[in-house]
Structures are given as structure tokens and as C-alpha cells.
Protein backbone atom coordinates (compact mmCIF):
# COMPACT_ATOMS: atom_id res chain seq x y z
CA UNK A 1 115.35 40.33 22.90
CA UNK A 2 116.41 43.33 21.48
CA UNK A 3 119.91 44.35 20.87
CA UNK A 4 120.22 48.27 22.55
CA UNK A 5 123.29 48.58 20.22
CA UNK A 6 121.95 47.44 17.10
CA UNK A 7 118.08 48.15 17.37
CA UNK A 8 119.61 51.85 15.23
CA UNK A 9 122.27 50.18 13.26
CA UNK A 10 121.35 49.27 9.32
CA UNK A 11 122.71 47.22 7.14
CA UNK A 12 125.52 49.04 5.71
CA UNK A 13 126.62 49.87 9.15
CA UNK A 14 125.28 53.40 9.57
CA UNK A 15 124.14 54.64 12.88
CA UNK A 16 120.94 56.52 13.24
CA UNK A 17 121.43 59.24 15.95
CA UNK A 18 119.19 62.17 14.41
CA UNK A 19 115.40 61.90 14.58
CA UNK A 20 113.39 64.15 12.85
CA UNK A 21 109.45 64.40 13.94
CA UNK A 22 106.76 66.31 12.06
CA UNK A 23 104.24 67.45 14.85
CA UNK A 24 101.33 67.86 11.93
CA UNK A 25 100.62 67.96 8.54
CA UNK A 26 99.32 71.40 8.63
CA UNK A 27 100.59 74.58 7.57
CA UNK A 28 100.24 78.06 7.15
CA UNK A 29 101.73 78.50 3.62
CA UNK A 30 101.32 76.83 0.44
CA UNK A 31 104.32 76.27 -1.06
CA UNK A 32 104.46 74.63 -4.80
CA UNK A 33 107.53 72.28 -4.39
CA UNK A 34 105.57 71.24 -1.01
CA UNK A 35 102.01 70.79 -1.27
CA UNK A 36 100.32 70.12 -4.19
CA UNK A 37 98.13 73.16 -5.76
CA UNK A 38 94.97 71.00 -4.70
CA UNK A 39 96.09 70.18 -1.23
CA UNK A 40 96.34 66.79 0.19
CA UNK A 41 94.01 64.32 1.93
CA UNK A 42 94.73 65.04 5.91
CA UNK A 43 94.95 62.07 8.36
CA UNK A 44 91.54 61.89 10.77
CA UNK A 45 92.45 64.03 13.89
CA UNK A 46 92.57 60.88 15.88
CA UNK A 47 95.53 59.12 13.58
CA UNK A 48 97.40 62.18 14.69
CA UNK A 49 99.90 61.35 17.69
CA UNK A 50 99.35 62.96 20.92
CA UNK A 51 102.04 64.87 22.61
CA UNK A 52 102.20 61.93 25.04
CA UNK A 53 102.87 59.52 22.37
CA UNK A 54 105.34 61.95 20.68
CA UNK A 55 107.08 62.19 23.74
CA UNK A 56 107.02 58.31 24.69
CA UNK A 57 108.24 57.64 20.94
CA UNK A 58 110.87 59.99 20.84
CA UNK A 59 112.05 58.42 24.49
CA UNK A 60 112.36 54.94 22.93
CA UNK A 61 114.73 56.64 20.29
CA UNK A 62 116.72 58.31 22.77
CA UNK A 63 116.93 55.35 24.78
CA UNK A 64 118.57 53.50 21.99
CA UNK A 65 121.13 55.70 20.78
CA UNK A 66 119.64 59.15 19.30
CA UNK A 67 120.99 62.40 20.02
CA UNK A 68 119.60 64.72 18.24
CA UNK A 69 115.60 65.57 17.90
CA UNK A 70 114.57 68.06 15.03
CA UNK A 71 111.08 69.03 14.65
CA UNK A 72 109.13 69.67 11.51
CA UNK A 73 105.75 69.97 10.25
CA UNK A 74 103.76 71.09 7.69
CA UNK A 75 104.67 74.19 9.92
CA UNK A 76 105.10 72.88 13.72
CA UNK A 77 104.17 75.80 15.57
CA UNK A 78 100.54 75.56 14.43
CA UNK A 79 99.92 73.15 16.18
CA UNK A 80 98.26 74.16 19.63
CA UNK A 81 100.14 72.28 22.39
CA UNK A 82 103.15 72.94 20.17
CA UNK A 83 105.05 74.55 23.04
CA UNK A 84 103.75 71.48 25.62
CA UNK A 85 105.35 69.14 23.04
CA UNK A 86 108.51 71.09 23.38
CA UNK A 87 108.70 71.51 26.64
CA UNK A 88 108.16 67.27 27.48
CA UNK A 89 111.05 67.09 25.09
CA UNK A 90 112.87 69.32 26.05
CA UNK A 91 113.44 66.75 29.63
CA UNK A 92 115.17 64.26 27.38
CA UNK A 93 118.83 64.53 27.20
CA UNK A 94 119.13 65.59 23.25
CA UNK A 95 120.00 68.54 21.28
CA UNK A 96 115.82 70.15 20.50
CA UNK A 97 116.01 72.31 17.55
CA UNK A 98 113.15 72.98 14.97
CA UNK A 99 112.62 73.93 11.32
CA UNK A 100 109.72 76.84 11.02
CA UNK A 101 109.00 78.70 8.22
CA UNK A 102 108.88 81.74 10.52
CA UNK A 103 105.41 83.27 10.00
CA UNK A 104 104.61 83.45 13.67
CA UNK A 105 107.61 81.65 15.43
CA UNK A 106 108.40 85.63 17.41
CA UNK A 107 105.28 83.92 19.34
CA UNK A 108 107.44 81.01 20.83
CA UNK A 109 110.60 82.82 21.58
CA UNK A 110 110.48 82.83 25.22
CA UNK A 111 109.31 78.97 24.50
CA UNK A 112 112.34 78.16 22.81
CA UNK A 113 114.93 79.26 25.11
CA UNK A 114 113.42 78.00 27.58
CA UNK A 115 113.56 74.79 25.74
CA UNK A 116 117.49 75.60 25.21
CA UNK A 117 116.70 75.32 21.31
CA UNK A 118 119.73 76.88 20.14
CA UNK A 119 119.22 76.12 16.26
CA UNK A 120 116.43 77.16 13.69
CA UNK A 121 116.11 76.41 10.17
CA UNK A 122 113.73 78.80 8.27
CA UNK A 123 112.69 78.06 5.58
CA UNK A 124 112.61 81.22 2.61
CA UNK A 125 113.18 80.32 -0.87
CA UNK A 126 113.38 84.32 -2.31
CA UNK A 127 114.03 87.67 -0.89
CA UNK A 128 111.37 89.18 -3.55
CA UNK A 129 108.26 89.54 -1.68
CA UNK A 130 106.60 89.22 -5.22
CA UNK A 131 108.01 85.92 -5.31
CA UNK A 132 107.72 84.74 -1.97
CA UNK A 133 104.35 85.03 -2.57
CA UNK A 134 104.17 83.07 -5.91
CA UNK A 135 105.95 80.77 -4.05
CA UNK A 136 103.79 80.27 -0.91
CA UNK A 137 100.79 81.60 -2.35
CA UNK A 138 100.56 83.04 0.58
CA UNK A 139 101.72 87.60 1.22
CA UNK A 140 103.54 86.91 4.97
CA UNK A 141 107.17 87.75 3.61
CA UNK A 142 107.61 90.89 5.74
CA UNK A 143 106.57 89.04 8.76
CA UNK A 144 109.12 86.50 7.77
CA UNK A 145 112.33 88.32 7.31
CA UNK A 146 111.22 90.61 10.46
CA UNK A 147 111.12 87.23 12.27
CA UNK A 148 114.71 86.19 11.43
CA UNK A 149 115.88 89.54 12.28
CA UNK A 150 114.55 89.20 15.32
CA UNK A 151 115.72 85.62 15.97
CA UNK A 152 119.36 86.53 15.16
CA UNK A 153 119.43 89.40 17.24
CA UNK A 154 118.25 86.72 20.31
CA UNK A 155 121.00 84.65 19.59
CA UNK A 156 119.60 81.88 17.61
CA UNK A 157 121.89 80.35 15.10
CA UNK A 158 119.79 80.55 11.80
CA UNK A 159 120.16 78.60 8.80
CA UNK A 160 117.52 79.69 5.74
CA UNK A 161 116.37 77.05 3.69
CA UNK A 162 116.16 78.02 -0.35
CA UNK A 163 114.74 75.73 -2.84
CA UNK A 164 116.22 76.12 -5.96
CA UNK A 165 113.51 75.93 -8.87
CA UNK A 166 115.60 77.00 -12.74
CA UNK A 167 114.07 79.88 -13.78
CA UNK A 168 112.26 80.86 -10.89
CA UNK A 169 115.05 81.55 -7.91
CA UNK A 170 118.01 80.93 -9.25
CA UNK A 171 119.14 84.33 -10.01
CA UNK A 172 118.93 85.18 -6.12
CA UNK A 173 121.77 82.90 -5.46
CA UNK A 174 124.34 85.87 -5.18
CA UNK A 175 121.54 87.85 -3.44
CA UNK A 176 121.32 85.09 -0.33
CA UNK A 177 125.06 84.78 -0.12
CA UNK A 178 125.50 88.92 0.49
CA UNK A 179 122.84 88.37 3.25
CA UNK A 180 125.67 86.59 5.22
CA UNK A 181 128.15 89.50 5.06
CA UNK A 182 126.63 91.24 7.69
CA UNK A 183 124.69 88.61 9.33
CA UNK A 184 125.62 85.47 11.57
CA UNK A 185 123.57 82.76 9.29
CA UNK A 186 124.20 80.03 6.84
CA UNK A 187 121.94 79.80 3.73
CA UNK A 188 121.48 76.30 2.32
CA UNK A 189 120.75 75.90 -1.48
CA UNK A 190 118.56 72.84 -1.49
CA UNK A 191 118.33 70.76 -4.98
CA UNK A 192 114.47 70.41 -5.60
CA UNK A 193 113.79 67.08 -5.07
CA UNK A 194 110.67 64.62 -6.53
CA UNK A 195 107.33 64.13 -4.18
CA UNK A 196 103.64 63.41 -5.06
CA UNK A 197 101.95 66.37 -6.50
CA UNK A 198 105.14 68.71 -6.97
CA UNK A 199 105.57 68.42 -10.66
CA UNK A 200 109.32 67.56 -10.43
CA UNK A 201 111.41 67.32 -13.56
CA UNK A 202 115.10 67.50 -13.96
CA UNK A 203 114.82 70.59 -15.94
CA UNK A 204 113.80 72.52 -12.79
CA UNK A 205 116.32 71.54 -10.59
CA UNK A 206 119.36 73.72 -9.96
CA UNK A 207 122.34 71.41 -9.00
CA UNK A 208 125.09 71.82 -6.76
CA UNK A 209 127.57 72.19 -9.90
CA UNK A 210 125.46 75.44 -10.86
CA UNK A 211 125.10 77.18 -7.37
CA UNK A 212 128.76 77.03 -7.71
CA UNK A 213 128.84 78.26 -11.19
CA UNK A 214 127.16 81.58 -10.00
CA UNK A 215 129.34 81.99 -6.98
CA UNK A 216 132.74 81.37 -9.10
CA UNK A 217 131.38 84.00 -11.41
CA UNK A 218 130.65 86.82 -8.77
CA UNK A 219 133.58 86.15 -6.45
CA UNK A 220 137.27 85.56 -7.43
CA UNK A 221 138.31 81.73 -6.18
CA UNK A 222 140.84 82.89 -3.44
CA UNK A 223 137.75 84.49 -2.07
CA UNK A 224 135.88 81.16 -1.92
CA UNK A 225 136.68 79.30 1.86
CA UNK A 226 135.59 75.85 1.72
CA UNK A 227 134.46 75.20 4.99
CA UNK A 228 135.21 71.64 7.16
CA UNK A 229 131.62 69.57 7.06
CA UNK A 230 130.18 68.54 10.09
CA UNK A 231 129.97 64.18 10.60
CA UNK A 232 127.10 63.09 8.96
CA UNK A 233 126.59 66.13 7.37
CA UNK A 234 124.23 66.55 4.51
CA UNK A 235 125.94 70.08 3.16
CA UNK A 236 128.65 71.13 1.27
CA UNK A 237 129.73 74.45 3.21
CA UNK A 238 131.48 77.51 2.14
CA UNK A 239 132.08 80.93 3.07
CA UNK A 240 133.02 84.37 1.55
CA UNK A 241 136.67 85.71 3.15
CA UNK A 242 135.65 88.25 5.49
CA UNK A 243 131.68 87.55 5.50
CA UNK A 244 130.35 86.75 8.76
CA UNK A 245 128.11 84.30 7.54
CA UNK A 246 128.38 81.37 5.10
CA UNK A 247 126.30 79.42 2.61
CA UNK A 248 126.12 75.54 1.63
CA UNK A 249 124.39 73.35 -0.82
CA UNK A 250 122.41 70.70 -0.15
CA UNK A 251 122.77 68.22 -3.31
CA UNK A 252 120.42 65.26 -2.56
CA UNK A 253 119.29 64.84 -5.94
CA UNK A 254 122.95 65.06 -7.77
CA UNK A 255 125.50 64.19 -5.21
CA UNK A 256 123.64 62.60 -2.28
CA UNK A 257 125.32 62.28 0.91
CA UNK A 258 123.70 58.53 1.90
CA UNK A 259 126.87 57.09 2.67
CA UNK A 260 126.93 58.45 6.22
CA UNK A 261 123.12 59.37 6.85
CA UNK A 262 121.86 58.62 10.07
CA UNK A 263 118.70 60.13 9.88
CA UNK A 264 115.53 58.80 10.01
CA UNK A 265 111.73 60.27 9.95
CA UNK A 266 108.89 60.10 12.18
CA UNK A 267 105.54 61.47 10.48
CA UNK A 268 102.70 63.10 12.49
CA UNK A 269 100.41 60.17 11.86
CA UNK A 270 103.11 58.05 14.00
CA UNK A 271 104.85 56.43 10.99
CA UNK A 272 108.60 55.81 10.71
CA UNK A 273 110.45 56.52 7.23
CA UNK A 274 113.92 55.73 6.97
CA UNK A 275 114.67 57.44 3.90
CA UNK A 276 113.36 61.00 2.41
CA UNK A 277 112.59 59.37 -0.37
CA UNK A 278 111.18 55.87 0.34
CA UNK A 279 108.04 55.20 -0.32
CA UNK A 280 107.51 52.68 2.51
CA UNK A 281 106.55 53.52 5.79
CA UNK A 282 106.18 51.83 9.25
CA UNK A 283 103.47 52.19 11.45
CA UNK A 284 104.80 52.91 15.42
CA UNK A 285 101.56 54.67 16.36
CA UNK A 286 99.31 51.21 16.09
CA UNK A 287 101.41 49.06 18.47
CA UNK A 288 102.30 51.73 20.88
CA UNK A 289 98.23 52.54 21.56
CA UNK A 290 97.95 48.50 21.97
CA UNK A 291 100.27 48.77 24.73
CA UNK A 292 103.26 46.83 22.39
CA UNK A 293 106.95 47.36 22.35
CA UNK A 294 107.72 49.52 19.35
CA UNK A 295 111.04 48.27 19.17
CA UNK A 296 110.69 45.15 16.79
CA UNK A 297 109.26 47.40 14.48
CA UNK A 298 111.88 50.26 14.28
CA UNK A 299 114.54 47.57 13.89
CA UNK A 300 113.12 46.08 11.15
CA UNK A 301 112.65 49.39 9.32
CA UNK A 302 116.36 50.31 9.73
CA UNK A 303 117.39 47.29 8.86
CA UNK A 304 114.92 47.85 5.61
CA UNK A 305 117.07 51.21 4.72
CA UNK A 306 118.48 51.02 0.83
CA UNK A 307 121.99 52.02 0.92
CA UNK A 308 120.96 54.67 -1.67
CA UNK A 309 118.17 56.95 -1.93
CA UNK A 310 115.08 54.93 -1.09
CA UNK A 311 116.87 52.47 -3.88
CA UNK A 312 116.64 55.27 -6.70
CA UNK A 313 120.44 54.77 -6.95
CA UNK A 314 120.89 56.31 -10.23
CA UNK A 315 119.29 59.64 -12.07
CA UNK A 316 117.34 57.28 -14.20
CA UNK A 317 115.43 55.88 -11.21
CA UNK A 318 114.92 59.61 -9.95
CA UNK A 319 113.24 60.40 -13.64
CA UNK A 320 110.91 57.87 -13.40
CA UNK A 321 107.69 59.33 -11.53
CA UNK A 322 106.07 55.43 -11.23
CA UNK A 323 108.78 55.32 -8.42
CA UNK A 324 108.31 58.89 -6.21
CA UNK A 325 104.50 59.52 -6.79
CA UNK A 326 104.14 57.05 -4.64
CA UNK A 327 106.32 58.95 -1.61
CA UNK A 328 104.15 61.13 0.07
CA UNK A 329 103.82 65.13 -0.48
CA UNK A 330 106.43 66.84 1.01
CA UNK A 331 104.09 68.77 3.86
CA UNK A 332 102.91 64.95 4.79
CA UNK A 333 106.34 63.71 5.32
CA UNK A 334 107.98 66.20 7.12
CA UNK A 335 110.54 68.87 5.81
């Protein structure tokens, strides 16, 4: 028999009330710290979950304890009953929002407030076209910042995603923050982290220390507001006095936040992750199409959960590619 309080309850007592579900493995961009340059092997059609099964998963989360639904992709919105897989979840009683990377997301505004899907996390990691299109590999970065213009001025509250890659974006750190002078958003600096295929090293990544190297430089310290976190939240927020917006880091890599994560991962091929970066994965999809409870399974994969990082608990570990090649690609997770 299953314990309803427990069945979301790990270990090291933490409480897993935010469930994130990639709706495909698909995207419209390409971007280097995502998908590898040669793509990735795609899951048959049929391993993919239906919207019914997304729906009837998602409902057995809910009904033990989780509050908050995020969905992700490759890019969720290209996937075609997209906006019938938002709607059925949009009947369950959790905050909906979504992460897009905004190339055609002015297609699904109506969808989303319908939906009441008050946040959006877009993903942009420069404000150079030039190098939004190294980036992506892809030239849609006009479309993209016309797209979060047009979200903020419906009333979404927007938070842009930025990858941090030494030597490639760094020196737009200042740039992002001025964007929240005159606009309602919150830019997150996100450490790069390791996957399989994204060529990680340390030497690339741009830690929280140095986002706040920059900002110390540009703006005088009675300038810099640190803000009050959010429970369980993974950013370090800050604002500039008298800015409308404000910007955060993200620090996974150098000062992770595991202690009070209650997150866990549902891929599009029906497979449960409890940690970003574990490479072990449980398969829901299997037992729910045989008409099994799903339950036993999820418990056991909480109750699985390292207390750190997949169990890379030191930068050593992280260095070590024998122990993230064998994580998925980012796009085949879920960002």
C-alpha cells in the first residue's frame, strides 16, 4: 500500500512538489550546449507518450503532492496537439507554466491564457543576432526578441534563460542586466553544465563568482539589491536600484542548490529522472500502457535521489566525463 505522504518524500527528507515534463525531443533550433552538432538518436514515435498518458501521469503526481507542472521540450510547442496537452492540464489544480525558446510561441498566446499560464521562461543566450545564430545554428533571433516583446506587453512574467559559455557570451552579461531597466523580466545566468555530446569542460563555464565580478565592476555595490529567494529556489536573485527588472544566477555546477530541490523530471519517452544530472532513469510509460499502478515505481526512484548532484558531489566527479556522457543530451532530457 502506498503511503500518499511519502510516495514524493526522499531520503534526505525533501519534498518533490515541482514536475517538469518534456512534451518531445524535438526542436526547432540547434543549440551547441544542447544538442550535439550530429544530432541525437530520436525515440520511435510510438515510445513517445500520448497526451492522454501525459495527462494521466501528471494526475498521479498531482494526486500525491505536486503543485507545480512546468513544461519543456526539445521546444514544446512543436509538438502538434501541444495546445490539447495544455489545455487537459490545464483542469488539474497546479500552477501550468512552460519554458519555449520563443520562435513561434506569438502562435499560442490566446492558448496560454486561456490555460492561465502566467510564467514563461525563454530561453536566449545573446542579444547579437550574429551570435544567436552561432549559437542555435539556426537565423530566428528577430522573431525571438519580437516574441518577448510581445509576451511582456500581454502580461506574461518573463524570465530569459542565458547560458554562459567563457569566451563566447560572457561579455553580454552587463548587456542582459540593462535589458531589465526598462522591462518587467528577470534574466537568469545559467552555469553551463556537462551532458552527452556538449563538449563540456570547466574552462568554458562562467561561474556564479564571475557573473558577479562583471556586475560589481559596472555598478557601484550600494546599487546592487540582493533580492529574498523564493523556497526551493534554484537562483541567486538580484536587482539594480531603480531597474524594473532583475537578474539571477543559476550556479548548478559551482554552488548547487540540492539541499532543498524538489524537482523531479519526466522525459517525453515517459521516463522519470530525479536528478538533472543522473544518469539513471525510470520507466513510467511501460507499466502505465499495461494497465499497472505507476506508483511503486516513482517511489522507488525518489527514494533513489543522491543527496548531491546525481552523486557527482564534488568538482572532481563533475570533470570526469566517464560519469555525465552517460546522462542524456540536454534536448532528450528536458531543459
Amino acid at each position: 500500500m502506498i503511503n500518499n505522504k511519502d510516495i514524493l518524500q526522499d531520503s534526505f527528507g525533501r519534498q518533490h512538489t515541482y514536475l517538469r515534463i518534456s512534451l518531445t525531443e524535438l526542436c526547432n533550433l540547434r543549440c551547441t550546449y544542447c544538442m550535439p552538432a550530429e544530432g541525437i538518436q530520436l525515440s520511435p514515435r510510438d515510445h513517445i507518450m500520448s497526451y492522454d498518458e501525459v495527462y494521466e501521469i501528471a494526475k498521479t503526481f498531482v494526486d500525491h503532492g505536486v503543485t507545480k507542472i512546468r513544461l519543456t521540450g526539445g521546444e514544446p510547442l512543436v509538438r502538434r496537439d501541444a495546445d490539447v496537452i495544455l489545455k487537459k492540464l490545464a483542469t488539474l489544480p497546479v500552477e501550468l507554466s512552460i519554458t519555449s525558446n520563443a520562435v513561434i510561441i506569438d502562435r499560442f498566446v490566446d492558448t496560454l491564457q486561456a490555460c492561465n499560464i502566467k510564467n514563461i521562461n525563454v530561453s536566449l543566450d545573446s542579444l547579437d543576432a550574429q551570435k544567436f545564430k552561432e549559437i542555435t545554428r539556426r537565423s530566428d533571433f528577430e522573431k525571438v526578441y519580437n516574441n518577448i516583446m510581445l509576451l511582456i506587453d500581454e502580461g506574461f512574467k518573463v524570465k530569459l534563460n542565458a547560458v554562459l559559455i567563457n569566451g563566447f557570451n560572457d561579455n553580454e552579461i552587463i548587456d542582459f542586466i540593462e535589458l531589465t531597466k526598462a522591462l518587467p523580466i528577470s534574466v537568469r545566468f545559467i552555469e553551463f553544465m556537462p551532458f552527452d555530446g556538449n563538449k563540456w569542460d570547466k574552462a568554458k563555464m562562467v561561474s556564479y563568482a564571475q557573473v558577479m565580478e562583471h556586475v560589481n565592476a559596472r555598478f557601484h555595490e550600494d546599487k546592487i539589491v540582493r533580492m529574498q529567494d523564493a523556497p526551493n529556489d534554484t537562483s541567486k536573485n538580484y536587482k539594480i536600484e531603480g531597474y524594473m527588472g532583475s537578474f539571477a544566477i543559476i550556479s548548478s555546477v559551482t554552488n548547487p542548490f540540492c539541499d532543498s530541490c524538489n524537482r523531479i523530471r519526466l522525459t517525453a519517452n515517459g521516463r522519470l529522472k530525479n536528478c538533472l544530472f543522473s544518469s539513471s532513469e525510470s520507466d513510467l510509460l511501460t507499466p502505465l500502457r499495461e494497465g499497472k499502478s505507476i506508483e511503486p515505481m516513482i517511489q522507488k526512484a525518489i527514494q533513489a535521489k543522491f543527496k548531491i548532484r546525481g552523486g557527482m558531489d564534488t568538482m572532481e566527479k563533475l570533470e570526469q566525463p566517464d560519469l555525465h556522457s552517460n546522462n542524456r543530451s540536454m534536448i532528450a532530457i528536458g531543459g
